[in-house]
Protein backbone atom coordinates (compact mmCIF):
# COMPACT_ATOMS: atom_id res chain seq x y z
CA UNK A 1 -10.90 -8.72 9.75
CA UNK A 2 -7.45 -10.14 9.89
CA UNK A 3 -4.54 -9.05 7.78
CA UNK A 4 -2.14 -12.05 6.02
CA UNK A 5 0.33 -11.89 3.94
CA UNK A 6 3.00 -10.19 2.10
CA UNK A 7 2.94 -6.00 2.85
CA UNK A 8 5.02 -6.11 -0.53
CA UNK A 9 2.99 -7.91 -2.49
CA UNK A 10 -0.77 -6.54 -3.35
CA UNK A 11 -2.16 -8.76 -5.10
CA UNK A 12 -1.28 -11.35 -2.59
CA UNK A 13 -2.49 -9.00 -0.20
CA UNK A 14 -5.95 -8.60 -1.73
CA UNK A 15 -6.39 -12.43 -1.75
CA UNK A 16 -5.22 -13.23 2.00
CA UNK A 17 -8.14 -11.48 3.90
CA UNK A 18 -10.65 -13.92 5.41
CA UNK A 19 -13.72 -13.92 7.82
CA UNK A 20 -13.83 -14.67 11.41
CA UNK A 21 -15.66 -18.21 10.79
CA UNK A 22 -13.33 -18.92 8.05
CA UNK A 23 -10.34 -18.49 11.09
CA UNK A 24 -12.02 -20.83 13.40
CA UNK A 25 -12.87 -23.19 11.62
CA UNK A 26 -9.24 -23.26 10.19
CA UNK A 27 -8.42 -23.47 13.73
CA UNK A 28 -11.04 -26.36 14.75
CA UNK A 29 -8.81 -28.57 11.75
CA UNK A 30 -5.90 -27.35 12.99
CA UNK A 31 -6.39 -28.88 16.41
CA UNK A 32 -7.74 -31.81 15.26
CA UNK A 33 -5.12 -32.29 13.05
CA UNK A 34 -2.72 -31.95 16.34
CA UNK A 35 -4.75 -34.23 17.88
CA UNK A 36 -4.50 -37.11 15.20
CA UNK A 37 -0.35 -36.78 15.66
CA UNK A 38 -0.59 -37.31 19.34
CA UNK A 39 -2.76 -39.63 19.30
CA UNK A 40 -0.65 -41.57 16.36
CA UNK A 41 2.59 -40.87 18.68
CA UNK A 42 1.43 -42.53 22.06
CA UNK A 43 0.20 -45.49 19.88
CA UNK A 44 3.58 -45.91 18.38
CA UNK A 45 5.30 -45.21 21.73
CA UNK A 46 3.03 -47.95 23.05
CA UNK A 47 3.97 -50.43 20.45
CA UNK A 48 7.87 -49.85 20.70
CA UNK A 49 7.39 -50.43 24.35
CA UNK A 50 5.51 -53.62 23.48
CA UNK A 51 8.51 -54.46 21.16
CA UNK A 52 11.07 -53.78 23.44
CA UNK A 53 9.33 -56.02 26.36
CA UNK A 54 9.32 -58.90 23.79
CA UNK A 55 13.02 -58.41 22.70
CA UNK A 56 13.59 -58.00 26.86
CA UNK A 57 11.81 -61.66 27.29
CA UNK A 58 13.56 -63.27 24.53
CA UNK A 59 17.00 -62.28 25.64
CA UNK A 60 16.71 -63.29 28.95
CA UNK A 61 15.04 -66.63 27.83
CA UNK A 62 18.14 -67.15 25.45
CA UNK A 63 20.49 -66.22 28.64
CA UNK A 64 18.61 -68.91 30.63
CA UNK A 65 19.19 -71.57 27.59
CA UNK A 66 22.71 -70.71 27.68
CA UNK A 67 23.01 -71.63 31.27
CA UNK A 68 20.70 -74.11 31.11
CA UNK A 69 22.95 -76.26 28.32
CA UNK A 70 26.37 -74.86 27.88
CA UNK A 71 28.83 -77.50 29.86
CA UNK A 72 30.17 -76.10 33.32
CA UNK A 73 33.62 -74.53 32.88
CA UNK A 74 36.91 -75.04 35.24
CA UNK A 75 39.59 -72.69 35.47
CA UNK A 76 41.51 -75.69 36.21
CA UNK A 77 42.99 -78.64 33.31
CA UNK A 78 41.38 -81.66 32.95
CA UNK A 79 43.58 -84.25 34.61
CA UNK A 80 45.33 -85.93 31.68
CA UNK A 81 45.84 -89.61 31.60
CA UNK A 82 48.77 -91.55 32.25
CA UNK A 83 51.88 -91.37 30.60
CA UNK A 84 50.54 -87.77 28.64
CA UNK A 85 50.78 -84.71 30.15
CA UNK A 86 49.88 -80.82 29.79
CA UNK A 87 51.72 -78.21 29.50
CA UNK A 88 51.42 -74.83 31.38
CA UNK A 89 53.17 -71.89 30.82
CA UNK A 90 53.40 -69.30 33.39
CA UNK A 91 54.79 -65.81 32.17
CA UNK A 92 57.42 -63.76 34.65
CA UNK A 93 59.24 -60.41 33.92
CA UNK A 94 62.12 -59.88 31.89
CA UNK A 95 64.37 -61.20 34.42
CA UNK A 96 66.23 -64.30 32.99
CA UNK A 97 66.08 -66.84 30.21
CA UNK A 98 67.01 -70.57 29.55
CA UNK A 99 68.04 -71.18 26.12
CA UNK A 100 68.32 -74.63 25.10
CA UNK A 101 70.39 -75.90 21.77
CA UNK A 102 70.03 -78.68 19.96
CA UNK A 103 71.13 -80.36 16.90
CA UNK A 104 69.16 -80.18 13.79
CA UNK A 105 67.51 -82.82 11.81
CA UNK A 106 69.28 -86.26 13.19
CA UNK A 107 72.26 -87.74 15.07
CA UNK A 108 72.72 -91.51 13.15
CA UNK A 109 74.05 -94.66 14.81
CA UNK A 110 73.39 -98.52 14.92
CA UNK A 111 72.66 -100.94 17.16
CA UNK A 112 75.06 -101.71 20.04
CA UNK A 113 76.84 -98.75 19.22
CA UNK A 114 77.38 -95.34 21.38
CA UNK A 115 75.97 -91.88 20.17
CA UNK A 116 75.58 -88.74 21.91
CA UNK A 117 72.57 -86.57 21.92
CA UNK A 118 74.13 -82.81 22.02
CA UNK A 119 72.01 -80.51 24.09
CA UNK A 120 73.58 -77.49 25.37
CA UNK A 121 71.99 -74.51 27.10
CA UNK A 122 72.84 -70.85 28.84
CA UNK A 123 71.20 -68.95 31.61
CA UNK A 124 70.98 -65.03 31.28
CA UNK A 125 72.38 -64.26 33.76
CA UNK A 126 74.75 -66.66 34.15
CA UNK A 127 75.64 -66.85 37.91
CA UNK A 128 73.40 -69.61 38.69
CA UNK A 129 73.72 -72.28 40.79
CA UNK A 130 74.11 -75.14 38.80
CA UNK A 131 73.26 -77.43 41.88
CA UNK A 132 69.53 -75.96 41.10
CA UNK A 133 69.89 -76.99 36.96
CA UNK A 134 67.53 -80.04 36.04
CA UNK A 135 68.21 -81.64 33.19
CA UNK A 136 65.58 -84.09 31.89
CA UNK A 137 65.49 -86.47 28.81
CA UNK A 138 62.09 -87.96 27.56
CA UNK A 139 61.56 -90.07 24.43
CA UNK A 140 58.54 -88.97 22.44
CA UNK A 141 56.35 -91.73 21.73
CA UNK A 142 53.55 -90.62 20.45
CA UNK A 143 51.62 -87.38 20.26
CA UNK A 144 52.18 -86.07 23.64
CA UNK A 145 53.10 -88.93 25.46
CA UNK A 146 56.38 -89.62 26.78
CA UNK A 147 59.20 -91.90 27.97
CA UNK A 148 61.01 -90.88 30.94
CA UNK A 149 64.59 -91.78 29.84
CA UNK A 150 67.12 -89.82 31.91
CA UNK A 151 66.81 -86.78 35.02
CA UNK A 152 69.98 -85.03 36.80
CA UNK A 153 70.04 -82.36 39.52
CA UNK A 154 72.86 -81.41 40.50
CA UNK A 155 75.14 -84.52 41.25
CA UNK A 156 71.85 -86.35 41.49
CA UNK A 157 70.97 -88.76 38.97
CA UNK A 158 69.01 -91.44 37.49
CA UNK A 159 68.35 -93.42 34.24
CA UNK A 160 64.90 -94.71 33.84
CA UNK A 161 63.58 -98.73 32.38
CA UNK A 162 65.54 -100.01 29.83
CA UNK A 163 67.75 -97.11 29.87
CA UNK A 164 69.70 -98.07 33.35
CA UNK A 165 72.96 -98.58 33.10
CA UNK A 166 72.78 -97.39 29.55
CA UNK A 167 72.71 -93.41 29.96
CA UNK A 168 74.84 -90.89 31.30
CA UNK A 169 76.17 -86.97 31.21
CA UNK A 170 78.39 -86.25 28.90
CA UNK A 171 79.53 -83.27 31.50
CA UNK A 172 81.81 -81.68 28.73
CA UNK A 173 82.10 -78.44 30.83
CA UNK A 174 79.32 -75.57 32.00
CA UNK A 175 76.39 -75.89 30.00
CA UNK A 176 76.33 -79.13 28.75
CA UNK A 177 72.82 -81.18 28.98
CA UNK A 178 74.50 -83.92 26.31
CA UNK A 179 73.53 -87.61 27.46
CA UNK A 180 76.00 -90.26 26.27
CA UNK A 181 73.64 -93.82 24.88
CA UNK A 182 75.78 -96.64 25.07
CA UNK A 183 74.92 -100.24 23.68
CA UNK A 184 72.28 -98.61 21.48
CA UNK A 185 68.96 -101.22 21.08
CA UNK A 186 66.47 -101.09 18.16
CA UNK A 187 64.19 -99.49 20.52
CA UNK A 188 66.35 -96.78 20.97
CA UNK A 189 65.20 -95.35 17.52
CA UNK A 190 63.05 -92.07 17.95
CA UNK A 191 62.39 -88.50 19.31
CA UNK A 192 63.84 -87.23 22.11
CA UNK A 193 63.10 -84.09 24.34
CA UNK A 194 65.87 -82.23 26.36
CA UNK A 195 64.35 -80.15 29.12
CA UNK A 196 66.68 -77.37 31.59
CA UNK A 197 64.97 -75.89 34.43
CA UNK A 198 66.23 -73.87 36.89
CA UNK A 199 63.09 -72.50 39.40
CA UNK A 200 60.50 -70.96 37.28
CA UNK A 201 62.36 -70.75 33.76
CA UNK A 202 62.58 -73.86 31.29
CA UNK A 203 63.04 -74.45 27.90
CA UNK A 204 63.24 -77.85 25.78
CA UNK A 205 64.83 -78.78 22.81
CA UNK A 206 64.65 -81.91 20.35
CA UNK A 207 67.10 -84.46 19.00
CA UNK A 208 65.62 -87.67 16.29
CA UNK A 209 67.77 -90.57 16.80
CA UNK A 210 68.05 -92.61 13.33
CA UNK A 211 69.45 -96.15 13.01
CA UNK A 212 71.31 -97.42 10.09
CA UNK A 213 69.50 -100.22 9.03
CA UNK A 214 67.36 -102.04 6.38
CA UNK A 215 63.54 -102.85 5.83
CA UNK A 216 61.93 -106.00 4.80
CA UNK A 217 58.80 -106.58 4.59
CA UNK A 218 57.03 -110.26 6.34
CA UNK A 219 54.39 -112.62 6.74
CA UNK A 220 54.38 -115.93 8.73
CA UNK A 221 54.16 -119.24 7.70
CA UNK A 222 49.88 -119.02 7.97
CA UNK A 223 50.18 -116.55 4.71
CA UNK A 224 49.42 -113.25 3.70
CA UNK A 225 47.54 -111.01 5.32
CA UNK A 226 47.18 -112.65 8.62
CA UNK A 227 48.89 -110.46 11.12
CA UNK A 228 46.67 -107.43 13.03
CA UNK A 229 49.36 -104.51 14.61
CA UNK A 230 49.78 -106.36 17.51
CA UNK A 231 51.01 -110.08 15.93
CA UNK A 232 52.81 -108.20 13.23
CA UNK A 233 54.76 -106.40 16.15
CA UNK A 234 55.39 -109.65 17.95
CA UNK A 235 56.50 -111.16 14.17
CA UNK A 236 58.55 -108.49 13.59
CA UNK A 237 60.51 -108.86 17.28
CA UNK A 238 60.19 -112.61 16.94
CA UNK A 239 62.73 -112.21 13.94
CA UNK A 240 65.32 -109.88 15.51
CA UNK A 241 63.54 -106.35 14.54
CA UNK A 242 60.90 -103.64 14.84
CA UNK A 243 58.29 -102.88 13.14
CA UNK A 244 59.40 -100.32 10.53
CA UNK A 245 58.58 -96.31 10.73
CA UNK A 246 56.81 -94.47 7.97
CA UNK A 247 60.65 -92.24 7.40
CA UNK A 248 62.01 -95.61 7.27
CA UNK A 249 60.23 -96.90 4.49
CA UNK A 250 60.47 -94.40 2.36
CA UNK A 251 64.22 -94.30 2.57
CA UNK A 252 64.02 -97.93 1.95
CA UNK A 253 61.53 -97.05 -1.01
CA UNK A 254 63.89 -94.76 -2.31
CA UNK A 255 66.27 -97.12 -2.50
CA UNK A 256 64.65 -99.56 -4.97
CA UNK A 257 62.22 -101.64 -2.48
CA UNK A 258 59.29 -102.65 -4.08
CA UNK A 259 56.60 -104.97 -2.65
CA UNK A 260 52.60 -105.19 -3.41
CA UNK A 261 51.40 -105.92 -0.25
CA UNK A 262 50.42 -103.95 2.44
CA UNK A 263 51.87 -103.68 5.71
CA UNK A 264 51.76 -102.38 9.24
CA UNK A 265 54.18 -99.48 10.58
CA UNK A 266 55.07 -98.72 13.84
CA UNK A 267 52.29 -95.77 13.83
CA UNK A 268 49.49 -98.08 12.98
CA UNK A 269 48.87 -97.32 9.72
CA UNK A 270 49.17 -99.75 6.67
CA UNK A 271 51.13 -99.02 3.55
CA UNK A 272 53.24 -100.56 0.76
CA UNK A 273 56.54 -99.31 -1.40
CA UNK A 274 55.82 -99.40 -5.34
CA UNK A 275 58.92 -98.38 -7.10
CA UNK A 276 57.37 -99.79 -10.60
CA UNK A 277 53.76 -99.33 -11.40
CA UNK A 278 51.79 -102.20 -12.74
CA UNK A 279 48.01 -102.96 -12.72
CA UNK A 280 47.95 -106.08 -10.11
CA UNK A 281 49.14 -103.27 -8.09
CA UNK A 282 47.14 -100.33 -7.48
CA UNK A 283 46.78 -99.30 -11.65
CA UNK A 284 49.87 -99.08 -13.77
CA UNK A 285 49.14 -95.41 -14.34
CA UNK A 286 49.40 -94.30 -10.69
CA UNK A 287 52.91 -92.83 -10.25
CA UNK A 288 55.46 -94.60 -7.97
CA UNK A 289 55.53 -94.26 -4.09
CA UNK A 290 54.55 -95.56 -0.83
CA UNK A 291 50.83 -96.13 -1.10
CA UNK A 292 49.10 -95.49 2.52
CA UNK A 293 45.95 -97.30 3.45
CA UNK A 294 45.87 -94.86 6.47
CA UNK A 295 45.33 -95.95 10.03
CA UNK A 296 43.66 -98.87 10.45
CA UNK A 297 41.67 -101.03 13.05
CA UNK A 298 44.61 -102.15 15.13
CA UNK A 299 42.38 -105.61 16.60
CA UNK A 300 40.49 -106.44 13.62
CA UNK A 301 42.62 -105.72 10.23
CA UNK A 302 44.39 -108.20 9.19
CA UNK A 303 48.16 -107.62 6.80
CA UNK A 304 51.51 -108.17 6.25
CA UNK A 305 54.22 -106.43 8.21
CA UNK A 306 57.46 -104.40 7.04
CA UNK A 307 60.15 -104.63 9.82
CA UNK A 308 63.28 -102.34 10.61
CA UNK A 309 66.56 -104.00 11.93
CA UNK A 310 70.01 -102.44 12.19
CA UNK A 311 73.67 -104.02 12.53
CA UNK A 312 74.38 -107.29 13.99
CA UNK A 313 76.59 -107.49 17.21
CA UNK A 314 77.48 -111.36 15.47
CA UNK A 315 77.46 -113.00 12.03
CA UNK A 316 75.59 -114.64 10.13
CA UNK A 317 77.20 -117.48 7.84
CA UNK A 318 76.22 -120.68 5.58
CA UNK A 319 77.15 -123.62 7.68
CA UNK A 320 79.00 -126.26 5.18
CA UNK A 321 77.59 -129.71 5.18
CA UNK A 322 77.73 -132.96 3.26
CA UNK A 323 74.28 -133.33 2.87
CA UNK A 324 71.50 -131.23 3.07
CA UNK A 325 69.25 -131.71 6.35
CA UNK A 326 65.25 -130.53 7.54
CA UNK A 327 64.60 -128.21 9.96
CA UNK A 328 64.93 -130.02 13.19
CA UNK A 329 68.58 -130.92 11.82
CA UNK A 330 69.13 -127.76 11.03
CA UNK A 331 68.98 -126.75 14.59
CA UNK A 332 71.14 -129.44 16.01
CA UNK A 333 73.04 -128.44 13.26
CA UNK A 334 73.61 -124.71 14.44
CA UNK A 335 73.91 -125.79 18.50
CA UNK A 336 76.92 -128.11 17.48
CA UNK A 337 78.26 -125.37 15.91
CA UNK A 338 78.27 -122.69 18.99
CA UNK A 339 75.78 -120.70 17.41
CA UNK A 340 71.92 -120.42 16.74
CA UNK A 341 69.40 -120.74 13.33
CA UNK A 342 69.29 -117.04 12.06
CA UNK A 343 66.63 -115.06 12.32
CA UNK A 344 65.13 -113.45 8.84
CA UNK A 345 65.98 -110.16 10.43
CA UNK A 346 69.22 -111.18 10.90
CA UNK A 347 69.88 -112.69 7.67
CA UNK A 348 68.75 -109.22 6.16
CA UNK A 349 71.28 -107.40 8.06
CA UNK A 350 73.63 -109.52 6.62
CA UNK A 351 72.77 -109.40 3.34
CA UNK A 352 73.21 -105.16 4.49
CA UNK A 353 76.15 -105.05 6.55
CA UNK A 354 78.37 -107.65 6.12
CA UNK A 355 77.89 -108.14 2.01
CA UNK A 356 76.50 -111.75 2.68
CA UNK A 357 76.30 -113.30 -0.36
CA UNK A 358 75.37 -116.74 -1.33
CA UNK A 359 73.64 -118.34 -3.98
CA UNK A 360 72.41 -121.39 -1.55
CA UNK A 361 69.01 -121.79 -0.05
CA UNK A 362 68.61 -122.63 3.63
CA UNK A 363 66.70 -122.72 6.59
CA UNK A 364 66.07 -119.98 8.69
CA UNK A 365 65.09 -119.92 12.16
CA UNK A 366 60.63 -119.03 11.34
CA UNK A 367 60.88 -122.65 9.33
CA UNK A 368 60.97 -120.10 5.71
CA UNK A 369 63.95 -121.07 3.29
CA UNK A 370 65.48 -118.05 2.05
CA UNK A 371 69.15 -116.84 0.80
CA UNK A 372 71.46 -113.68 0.07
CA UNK A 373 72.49 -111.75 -3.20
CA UNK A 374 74.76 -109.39 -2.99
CA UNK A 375 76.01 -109.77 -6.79
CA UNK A 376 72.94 -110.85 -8.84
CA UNK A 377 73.90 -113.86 -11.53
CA UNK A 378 72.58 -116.38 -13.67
CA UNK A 379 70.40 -118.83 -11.65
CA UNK A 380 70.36 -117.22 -8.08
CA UNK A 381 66.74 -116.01 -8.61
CA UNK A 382 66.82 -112.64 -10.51
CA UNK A 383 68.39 -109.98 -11.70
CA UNK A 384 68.27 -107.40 -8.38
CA UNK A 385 69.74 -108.07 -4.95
CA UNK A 386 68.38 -108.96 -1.82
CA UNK A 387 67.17 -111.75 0.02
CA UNK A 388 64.95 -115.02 -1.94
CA UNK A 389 62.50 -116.40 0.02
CA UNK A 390 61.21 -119.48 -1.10
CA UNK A 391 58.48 -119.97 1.57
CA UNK A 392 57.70 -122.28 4.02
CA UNK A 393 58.45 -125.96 2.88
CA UNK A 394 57.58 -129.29 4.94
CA UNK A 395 59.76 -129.17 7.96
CA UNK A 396 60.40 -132.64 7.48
CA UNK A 397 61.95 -132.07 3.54
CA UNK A 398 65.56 -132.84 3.56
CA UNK A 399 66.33 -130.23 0.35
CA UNK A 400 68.08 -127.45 2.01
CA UNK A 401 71.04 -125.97 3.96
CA UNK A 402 71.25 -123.77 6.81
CA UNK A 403 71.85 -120.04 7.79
CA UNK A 404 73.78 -119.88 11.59
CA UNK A 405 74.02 -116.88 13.66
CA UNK A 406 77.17 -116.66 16.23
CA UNK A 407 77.34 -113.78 18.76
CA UNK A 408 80.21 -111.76 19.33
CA UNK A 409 82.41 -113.36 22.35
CA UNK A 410 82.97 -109.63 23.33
CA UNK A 411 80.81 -106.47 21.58
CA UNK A 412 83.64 -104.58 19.83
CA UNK A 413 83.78 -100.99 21.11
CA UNK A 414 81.54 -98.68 19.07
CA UNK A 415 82.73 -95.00 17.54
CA UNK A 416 80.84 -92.07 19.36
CA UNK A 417 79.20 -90.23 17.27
CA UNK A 418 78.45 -86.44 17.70
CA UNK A 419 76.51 -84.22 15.68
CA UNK A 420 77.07 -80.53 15.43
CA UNK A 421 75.19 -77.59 17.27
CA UNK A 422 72.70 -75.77 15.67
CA UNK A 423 69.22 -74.49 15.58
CA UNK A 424 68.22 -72.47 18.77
CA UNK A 425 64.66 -72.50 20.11
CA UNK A 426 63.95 -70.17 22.99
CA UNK A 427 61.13 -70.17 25.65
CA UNK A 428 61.50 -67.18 28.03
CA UNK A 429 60.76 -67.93 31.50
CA UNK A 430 58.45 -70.10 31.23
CA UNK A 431 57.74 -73.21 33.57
CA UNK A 432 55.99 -76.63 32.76
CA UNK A 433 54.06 -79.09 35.11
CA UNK A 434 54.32 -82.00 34.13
């Protein structure tokens, strides 16, 4: 007989004892009981192995997809097309810096005038050779793409397209990256870049060129909404101007200009100054401003323009006849004269710049009959200034004067203007391929 229990406690003790059959078959359940958990143990074992071979397959099946699909990968750039480029920087030690400076916001000219675009930099440390300084100047013209418009090394150096002969160092002492524009053009409006290398360090820095000028908006004799971007752009240069920039008109809608129809820009997108609301254009209750059709289909959409042109290097006057004459007259008319039919761009910088003001229609050189006011007054077509256009009348009508445009014998000399250094930006040793 076996003894189990607790010694201290009898009554437990008195109910604890137990036969010899009672102990094995205790026993017998005990291993069968051990015998169920191993048996439930290498069946689980079994089936995380089975899970672990299936999670084994599907990973390396996903792997294989992966490979199988994803694109093949270069450590080198895509070549970029022509006229864009990459950039690449390539980090060095602590060695050196260029630091470029430019001037903030915009330097502000006109056309055929001479303007300087301030770019100064430093080298830490400064004993450099400045036979090994580049200096490069690039117009931005669109999201990176670029003019070339200027490169020096050294004593080397060279203007680029319409810039030759144009563009020069301003060499104000050590440091200077200046360029000097003379005879500025319409084209000349935009953003530039000023880039100093020396080896493996660079840095750039940005200057906006702004014209004086005035917008106005056009459409050819065919009518309204005719032009797609690339006819408006040939309109617009056709009549002694550029198509206008989205800064441009707003300034000009700022200013009062106010026009319900849409027009390209120079970006491609079509828009149209509303300085007072009114339902036949775009809902009177929609607030003033330059409404934006976006950018649209440059080959297929079909609007007006609005054109940018700046100060004339001429004048524009009212030639003073007898009689009134028709278009082909109105051309002798002009020749005899020494001079030309004005454009409608140039009549608008008139009407700007030299305070033309006349309350007589003529011709203008598109076949259009249009005048300046200056000083609005009874009978001269409203009661705001600017420049009437009474359309495109028969050629052959007899009803109308004529608006002359006579070039300057010589271009007078234009003031150089120079805007003030300021906002730093600072690239340490970096280098670019371009």
């Amino acid at each position: 007989m076996r003894v189990l229990g607790d010694w201290s406690c009898w009554s437990c003790w008195s109910c604890s004892t137990r036969t010899g059959e009672e102990e094995e078959e205790e026993r017998r359940t005990e291993l069968h009981h051990s015998d169920s958990l191993s048996d439930n143990f290498t069946a689980l074992q079994a089936s995380f192995a089975g899970t672990m071979l299936h999670v084994k397959l599907w990973w390396l099946a996903s792997l294989s997809a992966m490979l199988l699909f994803s694109p093949p990968t270069t450590p080198y750039p895509a070549a970029s097309d022509k006229g864009r480029r990459k950039v690449v920087h390539v980090l060095e030690d602590d060695t050196g810096a260029v630091i470029v400076q430019t001037a903030p916001g915009k330097v502000v000219t006109h056309r055929g005038g001479t303007i300087t675009l301030p770019c100064r930099f430093r080298h830490e440390p400064e004993n450099v050779d400045p036979a090994r300084i580049r200096i490069k100047w690039t117009k931005v013209t669109d999201a990176f793409q670029f003019e070339d418009v200027f490169v020096a090394l050294g004593r080397q150096q060279r203007a680029f397209g319409p810039y030759r002969g144009r563009v020069a160092l301003e060499q104000a002492g050590p440091g200077d990256a200046s360029v000097i524009i003379h005879n500025i053009t319409l084209q000349d409006y935009g953003r530039y870049e000023c880039e100093v290398t020396n080896d493996m360090e660079d840095d750039t820095g940005f200057v906006s060129l702004d014209l004086e000028g005035v917008v106005f908006p056009y459409y050819p004799r065919l009518g309204r909404y005719k032009l797609n971007y690339h006819e408006a752009e040939e309109a617009c240069k056709q009549q002694d101007a550029i198509l206008a920039s989205h800064s441009q008109l707003h300034k000009a809608w700022l200013e009062g200009l106010d026009w319900c129809n849409a027009g390209w820009l120079e970006d491609g997108s079509v828009q149209y100054p509303i300085a007072h609301p009114r339902d036949q254009c775009g809902r009177k209750d929609t607030p003033a401003g330059v409404r934006n059709y976006g950018y649209r289909h440059k080959e297929d959409e079909r609007y007006d323009a609005f054109c940018f042109t700046s100060k004339l290097n001429g004048q524009v006057y009212f030639l003073k006849r007898f009689k009134k004459v028709n278009y082909p007259e109105a051309l002798k008319a002009c020749q005899r004269d020494g001079s030309a039919v004005a454009k409608v761009g140039q009549l608008y910088a008139a009407w700007k710049f030299q305070l033309l003001d006349r309350c007589e229609a003529g011709w203008v050189e598109d076949g259009s009959v249009r005048y300046p006011i200056v000083n609005p007054r009874a009978r001269c077509g409203g009661s705001e200034p600017g420049v009437r256009n009474l359309g495109f009348p028969d050629k052959k009508f007899r009803l109308y004067g004529v608006y002359c445009f006579r070039k300057n014998s010589n271009s007078p000399e234009a003031q150089t203007t120079q805007a003030s250094i300021g906002t730093t930006t600072k690239f340490t040793n970096s280098t670019r391929s371009i």
